[in-house]
Protein backbone atom coordinates (compact mmCIF):
# COMPACT_ATOMS: atom_id res chain seq x y z
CA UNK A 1 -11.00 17.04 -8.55
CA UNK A 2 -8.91 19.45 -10.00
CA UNK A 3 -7.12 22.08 -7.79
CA UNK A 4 -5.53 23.85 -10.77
CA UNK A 5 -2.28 24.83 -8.40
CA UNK A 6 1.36 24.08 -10.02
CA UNK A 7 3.85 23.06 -6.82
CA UNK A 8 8.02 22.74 -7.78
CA UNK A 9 9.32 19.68 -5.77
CA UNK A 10 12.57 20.53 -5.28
CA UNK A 11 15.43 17.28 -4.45
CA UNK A 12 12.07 15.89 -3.22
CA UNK A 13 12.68 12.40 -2.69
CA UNK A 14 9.59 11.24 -0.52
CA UNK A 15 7.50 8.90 -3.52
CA UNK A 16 4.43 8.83 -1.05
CA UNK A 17 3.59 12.61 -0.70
CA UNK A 18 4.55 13.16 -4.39
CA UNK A 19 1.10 10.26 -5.33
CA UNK A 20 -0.74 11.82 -2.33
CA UNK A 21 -0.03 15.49 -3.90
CA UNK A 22 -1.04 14.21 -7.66
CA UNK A 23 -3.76 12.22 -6.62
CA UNK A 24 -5.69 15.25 -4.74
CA UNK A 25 -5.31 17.09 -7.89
CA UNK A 26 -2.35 19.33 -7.74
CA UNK A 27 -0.14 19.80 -10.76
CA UNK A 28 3.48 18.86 -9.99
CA UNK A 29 6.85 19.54 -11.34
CA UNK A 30 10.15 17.32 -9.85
CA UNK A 31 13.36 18.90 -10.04
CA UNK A 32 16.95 17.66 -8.46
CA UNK A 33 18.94 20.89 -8.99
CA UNK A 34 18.27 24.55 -8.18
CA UNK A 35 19.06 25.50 -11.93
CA UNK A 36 16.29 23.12 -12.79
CA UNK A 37 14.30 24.87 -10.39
CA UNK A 38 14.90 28.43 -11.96
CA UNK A 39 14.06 27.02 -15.16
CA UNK A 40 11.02 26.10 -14.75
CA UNK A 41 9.76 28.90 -13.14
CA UNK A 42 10.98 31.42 -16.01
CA UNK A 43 9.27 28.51 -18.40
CA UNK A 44 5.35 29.00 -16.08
CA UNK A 45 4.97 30.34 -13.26
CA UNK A 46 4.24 28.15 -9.95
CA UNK A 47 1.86 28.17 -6.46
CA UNK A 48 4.03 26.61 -4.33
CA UNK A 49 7.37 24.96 -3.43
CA UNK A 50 8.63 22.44 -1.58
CA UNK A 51 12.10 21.54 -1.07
CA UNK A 52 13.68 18.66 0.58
CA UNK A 53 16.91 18.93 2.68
CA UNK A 54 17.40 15.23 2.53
CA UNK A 55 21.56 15.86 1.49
CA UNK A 56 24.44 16.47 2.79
CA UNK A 57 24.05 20.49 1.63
CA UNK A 58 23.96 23.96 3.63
CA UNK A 59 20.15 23.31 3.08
CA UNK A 60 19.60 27.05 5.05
CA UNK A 61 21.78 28.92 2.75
CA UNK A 62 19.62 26.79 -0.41
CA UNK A 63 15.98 28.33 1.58
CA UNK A 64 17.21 31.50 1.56
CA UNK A 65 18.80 31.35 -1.87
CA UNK A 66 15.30 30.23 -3.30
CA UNK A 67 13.26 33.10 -1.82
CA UNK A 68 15.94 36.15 -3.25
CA UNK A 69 14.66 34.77 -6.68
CA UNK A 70 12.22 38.10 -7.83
CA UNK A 71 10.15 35.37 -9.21
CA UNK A 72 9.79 33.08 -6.24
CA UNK A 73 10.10 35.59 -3.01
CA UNK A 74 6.22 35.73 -2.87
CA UNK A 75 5.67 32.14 -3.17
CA UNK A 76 4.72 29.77 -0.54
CA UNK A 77 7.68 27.54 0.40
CA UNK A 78 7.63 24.39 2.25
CA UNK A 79 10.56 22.80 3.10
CA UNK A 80 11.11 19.50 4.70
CA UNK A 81 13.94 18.52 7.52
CA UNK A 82 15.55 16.26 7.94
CA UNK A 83 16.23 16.72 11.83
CA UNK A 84 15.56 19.64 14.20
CA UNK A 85 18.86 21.43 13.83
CA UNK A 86 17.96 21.96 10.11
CA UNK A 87 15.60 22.89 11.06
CA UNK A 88 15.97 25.41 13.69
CA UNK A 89 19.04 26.50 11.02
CA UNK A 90 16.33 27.35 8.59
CA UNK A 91 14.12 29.06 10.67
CA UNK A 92 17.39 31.35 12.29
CA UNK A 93 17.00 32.63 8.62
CA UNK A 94 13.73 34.32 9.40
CA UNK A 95 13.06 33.40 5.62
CA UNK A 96 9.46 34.95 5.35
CA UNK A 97 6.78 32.56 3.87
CA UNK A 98 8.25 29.39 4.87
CA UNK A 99 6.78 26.76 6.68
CA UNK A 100 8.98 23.66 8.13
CA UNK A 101 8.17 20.40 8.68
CA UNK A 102 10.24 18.50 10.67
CA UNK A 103 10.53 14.55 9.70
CA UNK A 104 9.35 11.95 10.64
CA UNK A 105 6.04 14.43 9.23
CA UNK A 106 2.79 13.44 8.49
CA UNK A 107 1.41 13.51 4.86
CA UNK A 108 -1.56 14.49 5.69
CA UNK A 109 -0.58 17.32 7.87
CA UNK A 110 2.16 18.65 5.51
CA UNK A 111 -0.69 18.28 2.74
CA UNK A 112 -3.50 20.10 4.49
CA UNK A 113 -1.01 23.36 5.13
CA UNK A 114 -0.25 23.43 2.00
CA UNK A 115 -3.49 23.74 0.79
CA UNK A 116 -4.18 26.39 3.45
CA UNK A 117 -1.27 28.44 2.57
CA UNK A 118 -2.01 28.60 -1.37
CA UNK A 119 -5.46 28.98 -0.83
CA UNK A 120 -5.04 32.15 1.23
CA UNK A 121 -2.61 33.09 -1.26
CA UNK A 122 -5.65 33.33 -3.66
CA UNK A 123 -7.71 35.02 -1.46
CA UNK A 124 -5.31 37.77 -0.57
CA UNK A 125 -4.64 38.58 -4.15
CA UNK A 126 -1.23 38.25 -3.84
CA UNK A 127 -1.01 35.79 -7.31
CA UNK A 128 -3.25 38.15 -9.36
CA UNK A 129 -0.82 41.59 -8.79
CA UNK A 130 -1.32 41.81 -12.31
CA UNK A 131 -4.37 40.67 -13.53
CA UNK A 132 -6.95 42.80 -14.68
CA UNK A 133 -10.38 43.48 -12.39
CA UNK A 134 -11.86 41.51 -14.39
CA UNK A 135 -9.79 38.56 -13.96
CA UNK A 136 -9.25 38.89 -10.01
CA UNK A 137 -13.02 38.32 -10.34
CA UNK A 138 -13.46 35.73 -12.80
CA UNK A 139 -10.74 33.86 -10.37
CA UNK A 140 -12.24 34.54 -7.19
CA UNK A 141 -15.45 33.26 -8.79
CA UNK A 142 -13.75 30.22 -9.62
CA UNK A 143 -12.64 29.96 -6.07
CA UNK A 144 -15.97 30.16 -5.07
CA UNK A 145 -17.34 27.71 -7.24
CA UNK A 146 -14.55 25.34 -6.48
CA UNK A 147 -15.54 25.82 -2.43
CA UNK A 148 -18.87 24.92 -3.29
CA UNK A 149 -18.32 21.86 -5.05
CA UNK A 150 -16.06 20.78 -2.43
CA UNK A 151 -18.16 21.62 0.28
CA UNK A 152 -20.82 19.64 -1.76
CA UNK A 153 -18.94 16.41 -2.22
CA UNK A 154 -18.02 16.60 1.52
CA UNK A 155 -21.92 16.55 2.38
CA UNK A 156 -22.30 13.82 -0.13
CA UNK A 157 -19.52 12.08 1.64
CA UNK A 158 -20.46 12.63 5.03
CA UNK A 159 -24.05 11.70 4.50
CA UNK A 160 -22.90 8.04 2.57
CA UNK A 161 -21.46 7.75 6.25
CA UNK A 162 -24.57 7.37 7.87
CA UNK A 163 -27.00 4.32 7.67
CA UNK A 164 -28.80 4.29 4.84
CA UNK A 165 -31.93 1.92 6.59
CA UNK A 166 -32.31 1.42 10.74
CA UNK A 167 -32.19 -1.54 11.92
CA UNK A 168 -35.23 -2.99 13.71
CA UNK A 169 -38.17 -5.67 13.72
CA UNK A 170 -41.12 -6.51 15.81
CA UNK A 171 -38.98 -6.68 19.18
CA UNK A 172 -37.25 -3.28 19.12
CA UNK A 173 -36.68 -0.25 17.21
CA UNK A 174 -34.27 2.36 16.26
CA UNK A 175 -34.68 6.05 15.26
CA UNK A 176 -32.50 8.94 14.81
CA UNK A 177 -32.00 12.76 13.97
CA UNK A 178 -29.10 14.43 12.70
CA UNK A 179 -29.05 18.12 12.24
CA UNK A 180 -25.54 19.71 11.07
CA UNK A 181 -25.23 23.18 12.46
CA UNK A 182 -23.60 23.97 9.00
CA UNK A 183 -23.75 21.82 5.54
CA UNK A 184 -21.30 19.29 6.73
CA UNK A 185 -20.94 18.63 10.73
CA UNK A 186 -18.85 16.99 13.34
CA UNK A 187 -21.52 14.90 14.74
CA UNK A 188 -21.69 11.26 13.70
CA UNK A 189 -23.57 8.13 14.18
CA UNK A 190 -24.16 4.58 12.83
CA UNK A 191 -26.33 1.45 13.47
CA UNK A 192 -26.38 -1.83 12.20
CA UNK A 193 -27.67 -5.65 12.59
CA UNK A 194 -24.16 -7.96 13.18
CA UNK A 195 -24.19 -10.85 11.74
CA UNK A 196 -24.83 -12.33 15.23
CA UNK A 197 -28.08 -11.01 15.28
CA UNK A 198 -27.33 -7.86 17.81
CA UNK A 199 -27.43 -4.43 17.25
CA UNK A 200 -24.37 -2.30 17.29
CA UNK A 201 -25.23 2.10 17.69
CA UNK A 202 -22.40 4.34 17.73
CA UNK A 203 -22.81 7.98 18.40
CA UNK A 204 -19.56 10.16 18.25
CA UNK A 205 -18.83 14.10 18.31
CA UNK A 206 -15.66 15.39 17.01
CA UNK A 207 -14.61 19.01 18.43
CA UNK A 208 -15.51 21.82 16.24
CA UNK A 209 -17.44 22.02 13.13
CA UNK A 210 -17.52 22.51 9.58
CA UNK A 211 -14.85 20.41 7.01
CA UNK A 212 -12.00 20.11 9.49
CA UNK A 213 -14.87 18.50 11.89
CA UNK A 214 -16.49 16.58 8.92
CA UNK A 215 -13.66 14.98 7.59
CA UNK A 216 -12.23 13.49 11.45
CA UNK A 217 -15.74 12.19 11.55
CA UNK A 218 -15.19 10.39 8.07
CA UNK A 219 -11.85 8.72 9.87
CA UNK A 220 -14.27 7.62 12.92
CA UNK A 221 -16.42 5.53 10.64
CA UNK A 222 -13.36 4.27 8.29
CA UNK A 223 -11.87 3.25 11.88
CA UNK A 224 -14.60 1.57 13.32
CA UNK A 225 -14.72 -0.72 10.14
CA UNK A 226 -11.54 -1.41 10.21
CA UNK A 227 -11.59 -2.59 14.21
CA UNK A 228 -13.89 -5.60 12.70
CA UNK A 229 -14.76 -5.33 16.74
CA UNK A 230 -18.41 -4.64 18.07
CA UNK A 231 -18.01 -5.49 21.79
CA UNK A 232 -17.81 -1.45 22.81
CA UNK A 233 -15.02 -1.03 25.18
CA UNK A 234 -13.09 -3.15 22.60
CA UNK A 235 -14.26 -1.22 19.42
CA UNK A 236 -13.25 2.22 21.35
CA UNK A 237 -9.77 1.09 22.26
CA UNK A 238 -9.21 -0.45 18.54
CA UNK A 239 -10.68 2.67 17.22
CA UNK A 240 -8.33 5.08 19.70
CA UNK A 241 -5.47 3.06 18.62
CA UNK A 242 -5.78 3.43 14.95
CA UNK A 243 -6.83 6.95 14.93
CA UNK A 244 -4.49 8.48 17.92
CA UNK A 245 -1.58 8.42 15.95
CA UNK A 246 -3.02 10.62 12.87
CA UNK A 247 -5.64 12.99 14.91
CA UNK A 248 -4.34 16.76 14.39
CA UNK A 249 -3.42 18.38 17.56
CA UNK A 250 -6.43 19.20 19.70
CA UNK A 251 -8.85 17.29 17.89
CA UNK A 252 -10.45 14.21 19.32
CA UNK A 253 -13.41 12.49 18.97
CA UNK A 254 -16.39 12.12 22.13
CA UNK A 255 -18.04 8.59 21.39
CA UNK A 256 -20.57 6.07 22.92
CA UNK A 257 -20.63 2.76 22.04
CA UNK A 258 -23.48 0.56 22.85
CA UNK A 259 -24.57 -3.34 22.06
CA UNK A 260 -27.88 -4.48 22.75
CA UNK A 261 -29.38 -7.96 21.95
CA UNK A 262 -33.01 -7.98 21.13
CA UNK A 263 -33.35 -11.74 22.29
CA UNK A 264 -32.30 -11.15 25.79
CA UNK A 265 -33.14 -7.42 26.11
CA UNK A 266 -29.01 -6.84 27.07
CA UNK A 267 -27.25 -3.62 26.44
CA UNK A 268 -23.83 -3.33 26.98
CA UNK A 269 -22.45 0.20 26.64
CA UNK A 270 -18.75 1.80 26.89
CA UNK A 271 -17.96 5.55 26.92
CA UNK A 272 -15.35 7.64 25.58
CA UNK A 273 -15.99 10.98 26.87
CA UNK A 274 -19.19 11.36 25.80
CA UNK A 275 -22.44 13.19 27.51
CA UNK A 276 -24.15 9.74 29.60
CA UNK A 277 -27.00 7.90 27.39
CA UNK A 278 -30.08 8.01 29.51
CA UNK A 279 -32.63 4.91 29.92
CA UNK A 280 -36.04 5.25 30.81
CA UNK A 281 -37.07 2.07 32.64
CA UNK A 282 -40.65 2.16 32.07
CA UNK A 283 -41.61 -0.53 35.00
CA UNK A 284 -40.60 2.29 37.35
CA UNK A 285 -40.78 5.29 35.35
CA UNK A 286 -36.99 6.38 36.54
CA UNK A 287 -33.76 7.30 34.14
CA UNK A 288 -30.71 6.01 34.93
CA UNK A 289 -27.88 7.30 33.16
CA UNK A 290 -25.11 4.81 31.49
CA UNK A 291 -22.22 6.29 32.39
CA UNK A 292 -18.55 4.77 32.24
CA UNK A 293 -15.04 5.71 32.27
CA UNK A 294 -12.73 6.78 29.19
CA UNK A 295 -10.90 9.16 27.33
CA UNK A 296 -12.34 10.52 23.94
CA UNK A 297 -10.74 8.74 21.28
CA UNK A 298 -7.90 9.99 19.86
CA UNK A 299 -6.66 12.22 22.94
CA UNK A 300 -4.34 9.58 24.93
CA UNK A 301 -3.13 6.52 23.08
CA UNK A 302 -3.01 4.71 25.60
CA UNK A 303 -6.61 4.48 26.47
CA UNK A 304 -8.75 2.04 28.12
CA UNK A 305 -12.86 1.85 27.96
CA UNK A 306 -14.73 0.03 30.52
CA UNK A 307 -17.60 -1.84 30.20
CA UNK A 308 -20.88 -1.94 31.27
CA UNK A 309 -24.90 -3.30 30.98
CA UNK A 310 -28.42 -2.84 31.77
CA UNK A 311 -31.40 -4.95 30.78
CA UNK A 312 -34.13 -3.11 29.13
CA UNK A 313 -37.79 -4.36 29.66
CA UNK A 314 -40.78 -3.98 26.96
CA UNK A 315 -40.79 -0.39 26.39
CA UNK A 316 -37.80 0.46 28.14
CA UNK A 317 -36.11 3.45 26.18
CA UNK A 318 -32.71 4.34 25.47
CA UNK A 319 -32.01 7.91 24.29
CA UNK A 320 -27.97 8.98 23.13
CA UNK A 321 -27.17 12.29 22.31
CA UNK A 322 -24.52 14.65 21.61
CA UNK A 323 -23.69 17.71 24.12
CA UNK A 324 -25.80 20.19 21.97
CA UNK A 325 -28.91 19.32 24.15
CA UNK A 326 -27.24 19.69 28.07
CA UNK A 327 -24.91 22.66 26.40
CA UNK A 328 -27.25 25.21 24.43
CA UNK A 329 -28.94 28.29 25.68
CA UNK A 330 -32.11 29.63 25.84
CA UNK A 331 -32.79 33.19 25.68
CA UNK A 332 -32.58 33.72 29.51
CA UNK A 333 -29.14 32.23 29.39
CA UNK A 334 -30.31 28.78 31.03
CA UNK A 335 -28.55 25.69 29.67
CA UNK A 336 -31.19 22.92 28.81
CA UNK A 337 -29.17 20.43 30.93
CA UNK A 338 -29.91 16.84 31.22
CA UNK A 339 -31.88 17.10 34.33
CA UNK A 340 -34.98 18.25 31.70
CA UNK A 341 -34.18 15.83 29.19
CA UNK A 342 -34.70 13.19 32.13
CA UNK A 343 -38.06 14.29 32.84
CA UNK A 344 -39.35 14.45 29.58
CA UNK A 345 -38.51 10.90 29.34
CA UNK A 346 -40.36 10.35 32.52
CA UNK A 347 -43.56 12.25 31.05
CA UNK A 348 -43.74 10.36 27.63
CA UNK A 349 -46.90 8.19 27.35
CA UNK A 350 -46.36 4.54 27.95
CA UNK A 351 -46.33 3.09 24.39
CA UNK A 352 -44.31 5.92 22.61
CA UNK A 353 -42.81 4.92 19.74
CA UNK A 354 -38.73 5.39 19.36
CA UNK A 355 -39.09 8.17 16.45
CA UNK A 356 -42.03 9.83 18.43
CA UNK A 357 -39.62 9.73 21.29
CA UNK A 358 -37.25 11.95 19.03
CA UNK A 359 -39.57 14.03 17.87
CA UNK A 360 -40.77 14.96 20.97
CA UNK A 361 -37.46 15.37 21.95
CA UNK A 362 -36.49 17.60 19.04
CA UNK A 363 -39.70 20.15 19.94
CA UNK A 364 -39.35 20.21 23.29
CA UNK A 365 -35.63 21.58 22.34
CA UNK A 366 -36.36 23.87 19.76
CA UNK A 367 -39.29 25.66 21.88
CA UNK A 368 -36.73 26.10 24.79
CA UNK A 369 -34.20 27.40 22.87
CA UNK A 370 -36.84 30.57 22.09
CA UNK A 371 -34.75 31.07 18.32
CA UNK A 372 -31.18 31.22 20.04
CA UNK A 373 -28.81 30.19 17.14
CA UNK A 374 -27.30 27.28 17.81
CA UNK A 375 -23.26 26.58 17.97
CA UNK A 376 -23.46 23.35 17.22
CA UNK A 377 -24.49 20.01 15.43
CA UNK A 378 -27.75 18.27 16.59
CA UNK A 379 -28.11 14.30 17.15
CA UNK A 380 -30.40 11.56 18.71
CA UNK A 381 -30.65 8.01 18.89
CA UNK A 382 -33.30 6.20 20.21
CA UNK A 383 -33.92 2.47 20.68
CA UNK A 384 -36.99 1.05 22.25
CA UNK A 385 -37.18 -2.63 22.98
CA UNK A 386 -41.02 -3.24 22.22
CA UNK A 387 -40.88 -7.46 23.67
């Protein structure tokens, strides 16, 4: 990928954002000294800059030297501190188009606004004030086309996330629907065989939609492989530990974790703020909800997950979901809640399979909602222990 933006790193001494900054595609220049850095900008002109106050220097009276430049007082500068009184020195320059990050930063955070900032740069015009109509549009199609392609390769992403196969055999099986409320979504879920012989589901929501949504839910499936932990209220505290630390502020993750072993009929569950799984024991034709306590990962790290279990009988049904069924609307304003979700479980015939389960599921939905748009991403799982 190719992001076609030149960025000055000015005294920048930090080796890992420099390879992170390259290897996402932007074109960079390293300068130690200011001449340097006036040099190269009368040599081509540049998106960005980002200047490090790592020395002993008036590093305030260097920010606002940079942006008096004629050539540079329009670009995007970043500059990184090395404690907050630099900081708040900087920003007592009220040095306009300057965004601080205070160390220790994160990468990734420090990365993603600066991709933000040039890109509305580009939209608002303010790097073509002398290009020809013709050429703001030629760009702006190029901005477009880059969008897509990125948007593209997210979806392409996102969807090698998911299983590729279900797992299941002659004593149980496993369906699923995922519907993205746009081309890459927040929602996420994954089942597999263990090499014990159970079968692991996970079913997380991360708040929000869209990229920003998509790419947290690409860190909840890198986490849970690296937790090399299926037991749930284990796997959510390993996954909450590992992700905690690098979730953006105000973004977490709603997950349920579930275990169920098809030679015993055992299912042991955990919760991380997620909407309550619902079982359908068939014996008695009643739903019981598996609920448990939890934060969602990534919001406290210093979470603990309980655990819990049921037993599921021959054609006892598990349904998960994510809070687009309780939470949407229909056209009278009524919320299709879980109390109808439960009795639609209790009306399905005796035998139903676990994808006929979703289906009816996903109609039953869709004909209550009456053609409200939806606000949000759309998933099921079902498993159905069949003996």
């Amino acid at each position: 990928m190719s992001l076609s933006d030149r960025l000055l790193l000015v005294r920048v001494q930090d080796q890992k954002l420099l390879r992170f900054l390259e290897k996402v595609g932007y074109d960079t220049v390293v300068v130690s000294e200011l001449s340097e850095a006036r040099a190269q900008v009368a040599e081509q002109p540049v998106d960005g800059i980002i200047f490090d106050g790592f020395e002993e220097v008036d590093s305030a009276f260097f920010v606002e030297f940079l942006k008096v430049q004629p050539k540079l007082r329009e670009i995007p500068l970043f500059f990184l501190a090395d404690d907050s009184l630099q900081a708040r020195e900087v920003k007592l320059k009220a040095v306009e188009r300057t965004e601080i990050f205070e160390k220790p930063y994160s990468i990734g955070s420090v990365v993603s606004k600066i991709a933000t900032e040039l890109r509305l740069r580009k939209f608002s015009g303010e790097d073509q004030a002398t290009a020809t109509l013709s050429e703001v549009n030629a760009s702006l199609r190029d901005v477009t086309e880059r969008l897509k392609r990125d948007v593209d390769q997210a979806r392409e992403i996102q969807q090698g996330l998911l299983p590729k196969k279900l797992p299941g055999d002659a004593r149980f099986e496993v369906a699923a629907s995922y519907e993205p409320l746009e081309e890459v979504g927040g929602d996420w879920f994954f089942a597999e065989k263990t090499p014990s012989g159970e079968i692991a589901i996970q079913i997380a929501d991360v708040t929000g939609h869209g990229l920003s949504a998509a790419f947290i839910g690409s860190m909840t499936k890198l986490a849970m492989t690296a937790a090399e932990n299926r037991i749930p209220n284990e796997l959510l505290a390993r996954m909450n530990t590992l992700m905690a630390p690098q979730m953006p502020e105000g973004k977490f993750v709603t997950m349920l974790s579930l275990l169920y072993s098809p030679d015993t009929g055992e299912v042991q569950y955990a919760r991380a703020g997620h909407p309550p799984g619902l079982l359908l024991r068939r014996a008695t034709n009643e739903v019981i909800q598996l609920l448990g306590d939890g934060f969602a990962v990534g919001f406290f790290e210093e979470a603990e997950y309980s655990l819990h279990s049921e037993k599921l009988e021959v054609d006892d049904l598990v349904i998960l979901y994510t809070d687009a069924f309780p939470e949407s609307l229909n056209m009278d304003g009524e919320y299709y809640g879980t109390e109808r979700m439960e009795d639609l479980l209790k009306s399905f015939p005796a035998e139903i399979s676990a994808a006929d389960a979703i289906g009816r599921l996903i109609e039953d939905f869709e004909t209550f909602r009456g053609g409200r748009i939806l606000k949000d991403d759309v998933t099921a799982i079902a498993l159905r222990r069949r003996e």
